[in-house]
Protein backbone atom coordinates (compact mmCIF):
# COMPACT_ATOMS: atom_id res chain seq x y z
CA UNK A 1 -113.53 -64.04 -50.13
CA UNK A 2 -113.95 -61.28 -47.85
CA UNK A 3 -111.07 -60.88 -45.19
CA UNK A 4 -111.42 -58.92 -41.83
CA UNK A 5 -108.31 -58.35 -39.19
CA UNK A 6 -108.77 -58.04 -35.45
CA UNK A 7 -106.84 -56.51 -33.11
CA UNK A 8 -105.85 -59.69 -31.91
CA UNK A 9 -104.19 -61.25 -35.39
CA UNK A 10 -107.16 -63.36 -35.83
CA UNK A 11 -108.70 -63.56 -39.45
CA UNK A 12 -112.28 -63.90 -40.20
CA UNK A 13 -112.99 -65.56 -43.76
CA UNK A 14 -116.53 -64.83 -45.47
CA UNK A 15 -117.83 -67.68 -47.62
CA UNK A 16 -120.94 -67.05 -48.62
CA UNK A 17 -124.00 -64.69 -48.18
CA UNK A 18 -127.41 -65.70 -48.98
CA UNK A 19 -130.87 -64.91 -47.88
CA UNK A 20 -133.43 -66.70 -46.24
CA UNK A 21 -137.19 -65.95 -46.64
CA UNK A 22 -140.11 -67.60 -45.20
CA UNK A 23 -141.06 -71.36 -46.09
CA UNK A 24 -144.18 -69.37 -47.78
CA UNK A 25 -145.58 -66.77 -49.25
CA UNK A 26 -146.49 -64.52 -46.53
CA UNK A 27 -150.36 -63.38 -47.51
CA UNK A 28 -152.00 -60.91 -46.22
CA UNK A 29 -148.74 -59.05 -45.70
CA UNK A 30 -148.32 -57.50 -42.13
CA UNK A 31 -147.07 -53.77 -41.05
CA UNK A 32 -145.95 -52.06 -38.53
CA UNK A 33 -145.66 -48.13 -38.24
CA UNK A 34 -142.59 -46.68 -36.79
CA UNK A 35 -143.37 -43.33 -35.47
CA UNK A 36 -140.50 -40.57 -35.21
CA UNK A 37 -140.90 -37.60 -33.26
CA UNK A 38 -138.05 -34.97 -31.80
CA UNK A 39 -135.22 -33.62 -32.92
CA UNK A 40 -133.77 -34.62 -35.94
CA UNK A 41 -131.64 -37.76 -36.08
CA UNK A 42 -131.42 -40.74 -37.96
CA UNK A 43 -129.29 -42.82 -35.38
CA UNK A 44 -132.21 -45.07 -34.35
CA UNK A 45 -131.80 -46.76 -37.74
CA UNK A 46 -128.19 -47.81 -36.61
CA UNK A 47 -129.10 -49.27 -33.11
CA UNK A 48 -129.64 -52.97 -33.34
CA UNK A 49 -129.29 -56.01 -30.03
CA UNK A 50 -126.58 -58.67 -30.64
CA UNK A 51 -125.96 -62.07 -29.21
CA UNK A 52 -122.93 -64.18 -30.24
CA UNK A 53 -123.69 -68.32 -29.15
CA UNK A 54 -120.50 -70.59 -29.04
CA UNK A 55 -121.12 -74.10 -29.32
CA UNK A 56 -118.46 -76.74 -29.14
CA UNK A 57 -118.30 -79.57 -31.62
CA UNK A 58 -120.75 -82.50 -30.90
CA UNK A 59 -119.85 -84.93 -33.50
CA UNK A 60 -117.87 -85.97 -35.88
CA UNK A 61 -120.76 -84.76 -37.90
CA UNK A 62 -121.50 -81.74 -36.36
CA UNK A 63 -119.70 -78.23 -37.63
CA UNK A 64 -121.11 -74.48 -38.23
CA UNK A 65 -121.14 -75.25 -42.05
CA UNK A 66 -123.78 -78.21 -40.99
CA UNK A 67 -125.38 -76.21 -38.67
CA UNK A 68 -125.27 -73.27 -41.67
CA UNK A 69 -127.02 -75.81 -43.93
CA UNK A 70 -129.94 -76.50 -41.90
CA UNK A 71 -130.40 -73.24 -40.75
CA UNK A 72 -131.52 -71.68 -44.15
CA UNK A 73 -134.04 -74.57 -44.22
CA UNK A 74 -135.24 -74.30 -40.33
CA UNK A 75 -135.31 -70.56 -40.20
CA UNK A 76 -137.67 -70.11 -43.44
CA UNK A 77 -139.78 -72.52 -41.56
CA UNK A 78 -139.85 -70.33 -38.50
CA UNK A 79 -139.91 -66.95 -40.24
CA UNK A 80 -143.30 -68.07 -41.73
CA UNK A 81 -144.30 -67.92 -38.26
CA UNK A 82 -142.71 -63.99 -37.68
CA UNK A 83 -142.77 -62.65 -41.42
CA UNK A 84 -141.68 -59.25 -40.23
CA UNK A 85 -138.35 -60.77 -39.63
CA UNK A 86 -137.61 -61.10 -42.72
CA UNK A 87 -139.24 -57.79 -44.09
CA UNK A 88 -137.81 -54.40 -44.71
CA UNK A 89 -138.53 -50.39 -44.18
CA UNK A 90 -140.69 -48.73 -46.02
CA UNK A 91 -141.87 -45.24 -46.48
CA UNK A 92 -145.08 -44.36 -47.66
CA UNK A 93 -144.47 -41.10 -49.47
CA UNK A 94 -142.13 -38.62 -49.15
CA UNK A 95 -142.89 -37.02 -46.02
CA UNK A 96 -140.20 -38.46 -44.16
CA UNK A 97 -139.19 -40.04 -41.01
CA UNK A 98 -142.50 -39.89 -39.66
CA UNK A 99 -143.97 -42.56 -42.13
CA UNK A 100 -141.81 -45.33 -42.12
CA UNK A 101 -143.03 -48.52 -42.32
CA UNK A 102 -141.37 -52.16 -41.21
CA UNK A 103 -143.89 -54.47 -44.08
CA UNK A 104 -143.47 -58.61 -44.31
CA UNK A 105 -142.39 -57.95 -48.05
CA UNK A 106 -140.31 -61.41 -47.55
CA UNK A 107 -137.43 -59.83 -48.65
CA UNK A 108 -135.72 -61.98 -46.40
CA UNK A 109 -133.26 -62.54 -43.34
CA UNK A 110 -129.38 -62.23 -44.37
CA UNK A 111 -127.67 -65.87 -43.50
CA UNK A 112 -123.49 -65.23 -43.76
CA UNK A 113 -121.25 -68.20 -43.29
CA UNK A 114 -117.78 -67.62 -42.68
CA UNK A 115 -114.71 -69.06 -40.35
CA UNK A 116 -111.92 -67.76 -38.45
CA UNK A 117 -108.61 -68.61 -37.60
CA UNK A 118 -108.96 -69.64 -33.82
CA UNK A 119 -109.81 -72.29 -31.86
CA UNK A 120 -112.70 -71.82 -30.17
CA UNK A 121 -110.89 -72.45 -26.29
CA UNK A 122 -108.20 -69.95 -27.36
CA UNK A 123 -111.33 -67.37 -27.60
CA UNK A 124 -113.20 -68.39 -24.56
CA UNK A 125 -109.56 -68.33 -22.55
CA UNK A 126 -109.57 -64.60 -24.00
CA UNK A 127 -109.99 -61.87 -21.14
CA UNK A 128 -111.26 -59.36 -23.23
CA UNK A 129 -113.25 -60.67 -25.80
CA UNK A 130 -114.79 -57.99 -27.37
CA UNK A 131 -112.67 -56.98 -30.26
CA UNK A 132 -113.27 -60.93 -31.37
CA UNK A 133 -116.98 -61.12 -30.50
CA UNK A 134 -117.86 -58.08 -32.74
CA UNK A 135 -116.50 -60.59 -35.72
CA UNK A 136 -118.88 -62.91 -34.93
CA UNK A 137 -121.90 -60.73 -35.65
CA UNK A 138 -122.33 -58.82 -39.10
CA UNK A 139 -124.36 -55.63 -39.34
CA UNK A 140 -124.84 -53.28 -42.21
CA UNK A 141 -125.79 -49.37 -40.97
CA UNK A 142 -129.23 -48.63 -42.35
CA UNK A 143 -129.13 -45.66 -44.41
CA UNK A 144 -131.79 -42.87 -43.99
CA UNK A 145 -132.07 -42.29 -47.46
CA UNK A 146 -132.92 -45.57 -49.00
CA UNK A 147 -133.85 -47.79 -45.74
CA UNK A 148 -135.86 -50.16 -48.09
CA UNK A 149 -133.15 -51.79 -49.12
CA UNK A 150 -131.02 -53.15 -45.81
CA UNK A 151 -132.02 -56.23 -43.98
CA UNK A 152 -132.91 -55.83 -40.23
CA UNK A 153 -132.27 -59.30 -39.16
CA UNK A 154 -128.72 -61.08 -39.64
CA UNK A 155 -127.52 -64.43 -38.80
CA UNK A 156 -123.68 -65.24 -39.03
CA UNK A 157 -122.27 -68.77 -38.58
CA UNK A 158 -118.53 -69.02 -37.93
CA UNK A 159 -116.71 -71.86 -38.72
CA UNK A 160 -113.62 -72.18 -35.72
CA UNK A 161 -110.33 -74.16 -35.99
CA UNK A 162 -111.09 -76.82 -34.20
CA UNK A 163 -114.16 -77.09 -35.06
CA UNK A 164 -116.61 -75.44 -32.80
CA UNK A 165 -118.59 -72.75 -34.20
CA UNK A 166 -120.62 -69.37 -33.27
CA UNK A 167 -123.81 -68.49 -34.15
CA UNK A 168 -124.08 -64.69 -34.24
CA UNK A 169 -127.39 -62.90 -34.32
CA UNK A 170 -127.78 -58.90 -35.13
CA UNK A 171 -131.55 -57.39 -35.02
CA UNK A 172 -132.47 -53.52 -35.44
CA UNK A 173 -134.21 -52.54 -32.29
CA UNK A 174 -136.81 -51.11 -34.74
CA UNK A 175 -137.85 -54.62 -35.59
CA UNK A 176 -137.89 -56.28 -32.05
CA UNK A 177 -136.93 -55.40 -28.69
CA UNK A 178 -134.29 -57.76 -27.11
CA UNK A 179 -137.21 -59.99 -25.24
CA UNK A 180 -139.22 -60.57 -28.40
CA UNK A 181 -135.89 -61.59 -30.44
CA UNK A 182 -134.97 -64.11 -27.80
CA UNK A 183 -138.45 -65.77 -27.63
CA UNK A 184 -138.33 -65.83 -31.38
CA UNK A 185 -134.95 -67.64 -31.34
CA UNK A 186 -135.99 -70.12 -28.44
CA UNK A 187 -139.15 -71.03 -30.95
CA UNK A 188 -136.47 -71.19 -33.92
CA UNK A 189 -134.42 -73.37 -32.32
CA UNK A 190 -137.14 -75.65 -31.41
CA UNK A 191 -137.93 -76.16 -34.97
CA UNK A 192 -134.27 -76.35 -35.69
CA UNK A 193 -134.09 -79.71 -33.23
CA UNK A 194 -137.60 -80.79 -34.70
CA UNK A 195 -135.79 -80.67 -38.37
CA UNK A 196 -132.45 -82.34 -37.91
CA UNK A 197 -134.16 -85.13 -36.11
CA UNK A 198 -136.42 -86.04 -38.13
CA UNK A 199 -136.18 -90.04 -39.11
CA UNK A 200 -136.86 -89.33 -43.10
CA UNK A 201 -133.84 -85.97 -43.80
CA UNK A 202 -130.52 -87.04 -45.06
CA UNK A 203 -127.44 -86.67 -43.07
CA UNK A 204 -126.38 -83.96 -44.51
CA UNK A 205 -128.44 -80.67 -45.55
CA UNK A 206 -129.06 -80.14 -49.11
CA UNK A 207 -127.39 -76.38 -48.32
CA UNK A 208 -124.04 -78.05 -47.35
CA UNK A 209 -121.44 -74.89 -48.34
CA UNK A 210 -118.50 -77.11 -48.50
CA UNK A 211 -120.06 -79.67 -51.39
CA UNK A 212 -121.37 -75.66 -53.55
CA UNK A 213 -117.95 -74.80 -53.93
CA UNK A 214 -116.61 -74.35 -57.65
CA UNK A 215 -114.75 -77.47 -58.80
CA UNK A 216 -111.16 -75.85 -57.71
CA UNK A 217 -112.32 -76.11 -54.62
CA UNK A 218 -112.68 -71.91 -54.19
CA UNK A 219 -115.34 -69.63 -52.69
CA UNK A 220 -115.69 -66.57 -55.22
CA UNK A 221 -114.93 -62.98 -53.73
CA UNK A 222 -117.26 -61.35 -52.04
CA UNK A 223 -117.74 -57.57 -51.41
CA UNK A 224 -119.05 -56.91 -48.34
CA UNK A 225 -118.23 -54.72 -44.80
CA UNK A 226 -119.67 -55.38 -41.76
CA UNK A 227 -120.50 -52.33 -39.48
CA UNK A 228 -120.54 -54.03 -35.99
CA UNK A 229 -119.46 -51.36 -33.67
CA UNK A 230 -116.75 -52.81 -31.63
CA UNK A 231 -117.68 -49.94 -28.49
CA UNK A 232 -120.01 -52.21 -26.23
CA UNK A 233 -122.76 -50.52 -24.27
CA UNK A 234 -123.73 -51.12 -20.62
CA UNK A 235 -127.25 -51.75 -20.11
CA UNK A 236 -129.63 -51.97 -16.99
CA UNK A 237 -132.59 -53.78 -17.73
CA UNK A 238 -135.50 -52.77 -14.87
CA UNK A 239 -138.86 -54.86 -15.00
CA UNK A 240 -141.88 -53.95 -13.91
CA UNK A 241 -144.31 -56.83 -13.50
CA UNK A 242 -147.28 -55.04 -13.89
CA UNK A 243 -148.21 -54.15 -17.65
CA UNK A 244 -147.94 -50.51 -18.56
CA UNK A 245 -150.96 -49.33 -20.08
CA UNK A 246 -152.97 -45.91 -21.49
CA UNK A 247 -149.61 -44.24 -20.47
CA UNK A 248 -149.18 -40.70 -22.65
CA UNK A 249 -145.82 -39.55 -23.73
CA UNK A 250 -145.62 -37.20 -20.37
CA UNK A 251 -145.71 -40.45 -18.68
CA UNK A 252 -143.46 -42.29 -20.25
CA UNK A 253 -140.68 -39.48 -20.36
CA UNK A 254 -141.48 -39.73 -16.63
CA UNK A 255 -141.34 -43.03 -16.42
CA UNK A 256 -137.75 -43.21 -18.48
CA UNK A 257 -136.11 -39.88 -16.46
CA UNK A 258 -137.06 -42.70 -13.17
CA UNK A 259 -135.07 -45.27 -14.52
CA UNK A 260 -132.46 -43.51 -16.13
CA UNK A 261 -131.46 -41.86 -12.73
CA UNK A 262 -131.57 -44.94 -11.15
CA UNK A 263 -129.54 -46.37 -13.79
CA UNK A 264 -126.73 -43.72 -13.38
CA UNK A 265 -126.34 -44.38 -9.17
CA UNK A 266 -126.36 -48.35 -10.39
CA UNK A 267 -123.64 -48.29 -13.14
CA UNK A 268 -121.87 -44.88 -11.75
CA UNK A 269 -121.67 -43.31 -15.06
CA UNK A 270 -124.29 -40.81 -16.68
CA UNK A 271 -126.59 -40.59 -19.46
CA UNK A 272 -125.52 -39.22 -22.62
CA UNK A 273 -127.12 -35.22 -23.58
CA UNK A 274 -129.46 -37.05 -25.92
CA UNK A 275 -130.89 -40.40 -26.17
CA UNK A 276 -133.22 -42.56 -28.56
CA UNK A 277 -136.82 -43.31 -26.60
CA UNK A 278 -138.49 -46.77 -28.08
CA UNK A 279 -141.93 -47.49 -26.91
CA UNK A 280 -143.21 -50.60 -27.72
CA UNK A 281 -146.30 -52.85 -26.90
CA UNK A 282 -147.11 -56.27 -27.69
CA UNK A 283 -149.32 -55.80 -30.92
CA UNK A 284 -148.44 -52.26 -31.47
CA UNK A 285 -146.57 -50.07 -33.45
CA UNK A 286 -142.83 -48.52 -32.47
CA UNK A 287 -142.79 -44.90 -31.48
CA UNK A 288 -139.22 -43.30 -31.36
CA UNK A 289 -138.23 -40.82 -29.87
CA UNK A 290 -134.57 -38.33 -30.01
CA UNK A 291 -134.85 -37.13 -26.39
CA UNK A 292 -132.49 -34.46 -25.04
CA UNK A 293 -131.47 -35.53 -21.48
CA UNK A 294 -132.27 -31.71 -20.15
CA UNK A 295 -135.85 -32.10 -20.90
CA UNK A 296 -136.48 -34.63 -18.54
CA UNK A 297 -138.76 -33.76 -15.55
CA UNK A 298 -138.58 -36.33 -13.00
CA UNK A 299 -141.98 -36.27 -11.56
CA UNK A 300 -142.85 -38.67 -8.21
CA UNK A 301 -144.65 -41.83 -9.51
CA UNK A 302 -145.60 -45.23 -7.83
CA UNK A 303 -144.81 -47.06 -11.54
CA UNK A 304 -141.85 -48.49 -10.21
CA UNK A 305 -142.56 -49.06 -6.85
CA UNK A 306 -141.64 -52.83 -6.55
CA UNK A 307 -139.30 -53.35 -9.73
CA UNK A 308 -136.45 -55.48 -9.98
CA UNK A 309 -132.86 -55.05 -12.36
CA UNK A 310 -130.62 -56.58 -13.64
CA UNK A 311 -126.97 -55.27 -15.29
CA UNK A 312 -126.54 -58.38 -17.19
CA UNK A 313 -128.45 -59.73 -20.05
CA UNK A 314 -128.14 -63.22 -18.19
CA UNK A 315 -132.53 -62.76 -17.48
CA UNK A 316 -133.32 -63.33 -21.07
CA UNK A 317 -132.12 -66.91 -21.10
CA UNK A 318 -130.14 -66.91 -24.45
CA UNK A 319 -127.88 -70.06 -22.65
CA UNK A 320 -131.22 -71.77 -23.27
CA UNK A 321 -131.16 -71.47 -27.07
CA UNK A 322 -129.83 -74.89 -28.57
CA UNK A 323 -129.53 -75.61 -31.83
CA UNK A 324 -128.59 -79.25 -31.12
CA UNK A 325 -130.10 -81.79 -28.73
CA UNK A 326 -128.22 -82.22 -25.67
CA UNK A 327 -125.38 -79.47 -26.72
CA UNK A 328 -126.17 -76.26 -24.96
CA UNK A 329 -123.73 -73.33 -25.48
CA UNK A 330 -119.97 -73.21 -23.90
CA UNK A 331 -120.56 -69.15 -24.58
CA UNK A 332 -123.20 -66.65 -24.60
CA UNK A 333 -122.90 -62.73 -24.80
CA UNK A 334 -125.96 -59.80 -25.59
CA UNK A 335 -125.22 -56.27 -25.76
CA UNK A 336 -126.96 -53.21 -27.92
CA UNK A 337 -124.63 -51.05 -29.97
CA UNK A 338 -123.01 -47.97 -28.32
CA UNK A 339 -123.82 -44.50 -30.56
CA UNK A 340 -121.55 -41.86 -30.53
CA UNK A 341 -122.61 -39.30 -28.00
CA UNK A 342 -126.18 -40.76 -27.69
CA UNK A 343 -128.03 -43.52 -25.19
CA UNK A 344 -131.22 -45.35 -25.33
CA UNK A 345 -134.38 -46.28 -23.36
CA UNK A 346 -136.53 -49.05 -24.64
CA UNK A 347 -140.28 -49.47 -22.64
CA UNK A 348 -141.61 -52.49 -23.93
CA UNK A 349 -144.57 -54.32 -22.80
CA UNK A 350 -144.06 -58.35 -23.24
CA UNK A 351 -146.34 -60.83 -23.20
CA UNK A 352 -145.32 -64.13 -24.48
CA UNK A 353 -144.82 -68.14 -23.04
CA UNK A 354 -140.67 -67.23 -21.43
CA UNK A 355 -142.24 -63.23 -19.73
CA UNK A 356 -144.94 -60.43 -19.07
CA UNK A 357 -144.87 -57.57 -17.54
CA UNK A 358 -142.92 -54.37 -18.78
CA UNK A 359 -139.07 -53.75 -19.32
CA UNK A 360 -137.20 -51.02 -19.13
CA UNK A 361 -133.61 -51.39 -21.07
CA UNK A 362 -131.22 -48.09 -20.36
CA UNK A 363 -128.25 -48.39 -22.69
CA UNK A 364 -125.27 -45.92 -22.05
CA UNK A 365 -122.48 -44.96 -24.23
CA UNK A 366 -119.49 -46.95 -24.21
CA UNK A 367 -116.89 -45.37 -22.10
C-alpha cells in the first residue's frame, strides 16, 4: 500500500484505486475545445478546484469504505448524465496547445480509497488544517506532452480512526469551473441518497473494499503519488448578476484588470506578473489565456456596476452536498491550487437550478 507522511505525524494509507465510468456507453460522444492563446505555458493543465467533505459516522453501518462502495455504483449513474467528467484531453494533430480537446471517451473518473491515522475530531480541533486537508484530495499534474492519458476528475474517500470519513474531490479547471462542479455534485449526491435507499439493494454494496481483500487479509502495493499542492490560494469570487454576453477578448481583459484591482485593495496582497485567463460560458468551449499582469489596461466600464463578493467559497453551498440522509457534513473546505509565480481569473457564465448570472474567481499565489 501506498504510504504518505504529513507534517503533523499523521499517515495516510492507499487501498485501492479504481475507475469509474458512466452507467453507459456514452453515444454520440461530446467535445469541448480548449483554446490557448499567449505566451507560452503549460501551467493551466496543473490548476484544478478542490473540496474536502468530513462526515461523521451515522451508523453502525455507515463508514467511508461503505460510502466508497456505493459511490462507484452512484457516480457511473450520474456521470452518464455529465460524460465529460469522466473523459480525457485530446489533441487533434500535432499543432499543439491550440487544439486540445476535453472528448467523453469514458475513460473514466479516478475513485481512491484510503484511511488515515486520526480521528476525525482530532482534525477538526486542528488550527491549521491545511497540511492534513491536502491528504484528503489526490491529484496527478497533467503533463503537456501526453495529456490524453491523466484523469481530470478525482474522488478520494478516507477512512478515519474513529470512523468518520472525508470525501475529497479534485477537478481541472479545464473541465469545469468551481460552480458547475458543485451543481454536478449536489445532482450526484441526490442520486447517491436515491441509491442507498432504495427498498430492493442489499445492505451492503457489492464494491465493499474490506470483503476484496486477498485471503491474508492484505491490500497489494500500490504505486502511486499524489501532487496536491499543499500552498493554498486566496480567492475573491465577484458575481455579476447580469449574464455577460458578445464580450471580445479587449473586454474581457478589461473586465478581469476591474476585478483583479479590486481584488488586490480586498485581500491586500497583489497579483502575480502573469496569470492564467479562463473564459467560459454555459454551452461553450474554454478559452485560456497566459496573461502578463503589465498588459492590462484598465478601461472605465459599467460591467460591474452593482456586483457583489465574496472571499470565501461558503456561496457555492458545498455544506449542502450529503451523501447520506439526514447527515450533513461536520467539515467543508474549497480552494484552487496556488502556481508558482502565477494567478488566475476565471469569467464564467452559469446558468443552472442552484445560480445565473456571471462569476468572476481571482485566485492569488499563496503567500
Amino acid at each position: 500500500m501506498a504510504i504518505y507522511n504529513g507534517s503533523s505525524g499523521s499517515k495516510l494509507l492507499v487501498d485501492a484505486v479504481q475507475s469509474v465510468v458512466p452507467m453507459k456507453p456514452t453515444e454520440p460522444r461530446a467535445s469541448t475545445q480548449v483554446e490557448v492563446s499567449g505566451t507560452h505555458s503549460s501551467t493551466f493543465f496543473g490548476r484544478c478546484f478542490h473540496i474536502v467533505m468530513c462526515y461523521n459516522k451515522a451508523s453502525d453501518e455507515d463508514s467511508g469504505w461503505v460510502a466508497a462502495g456505493w459511490i462507484k455504483e452512484s457516480l457511473s449513474i450520474a456521470l452518464s448524465e455529465q460524460p465529460l467528467l469522466a473523459g480525457r484531453l485530446r489533441r487533434h494533430d500535432d499543432k499543439g496547445d491550440e487544439d486540445l480537446h476535453i472528448v467523453s471517451n469514458d475513460s473514466g473518473a479516478r475513485l481512491i480509497e484510503a484511511r488515515i491515522d486520526m480521528n476525525l475530531a482530532d482534525f477538526l480541533d486542528l488550527k491549521a488544517k491545511k497540511d492534513e486537508e491536502t491528504k484528503l484530495v489526490f491529484w496527478e499534474d497533467i503533463l503537456d506532452q501526453n495529456p490524453g492519458f491523466f484523469p481530470l476528475f478525482y474522488v478520494q474517500v478516507t477512512n478515519f480512526k474513529c470512523g468518520g470519513y472525508s470525501i475529497g474531490i479534485s477537478s481541472s479547471l479545464l473541465l469545469a469551473d468551481p460552480f458547475v462542479m458543485t451543481s454536478f455534485l449536489k445532482k450526484w449526491a441526490n442520486v447517491h441518497k436515491s441509491l442507498v435507499l432504495k427498498a430492493d439493494v442489499p445492505k451492503m454494496p457489492t464494491f465493499y473494499l474490506p470483503n476484496l481483500r486477498n485471503s491474508a487479509g492484505k491490500t497489494p502495493s500500490l504505486l502511486m503519488d499524489s501532487k496536491t499542492n499543499k500552498c493554498v490560494a486566496q480567492s475573491v469570487i465577484f458575481n455579476i448578476p447580469t449574464k455577460i454576453s458578445n464580450l471580445g477578448s479587449d473586454n474581457y481583459h478589461n473586465l478581469a484588470a476591474e476585478c483583479i484591482l479590486e481584488a488586490e485593495h480586498i485581500v491586500g496582497t497583489k497579483m502575480a506578473s502573469n496569470f492564467s485567463l479562463y473564459v467560459k460560458k454555459p454551452d461553450e468551449d474554454v478559452r485560456v489565456e497566459i496573461c502578463p499582469k503589465e498588459k492590462l489596461i484598465r478601461k472605465p466600464t459599467s460591467i460591474v456596476n452593482g456586483f457583489t463578493y465574496a472571499s470565501s467559497w461558503d456561496v457555492l453551498g458545498a455544506d449542502e452536498i450529503c451523501f447520506n440522509e439526514g447527515n450533513k457534513a461536520a467539515y467543508v473546505s474549497c480552494w484552487i491550487n496556488s502556481i508558482f509565480d502565477e494567478g488566475s481569473v476565471m469569467i464564467v457564465g452559469t446558468d443552472n437550478e442552484y445560480t445565473s448570472g456571471t462569476k468572476i474567481i481571482v485566485t492569488f499565489t499563496a503567500e
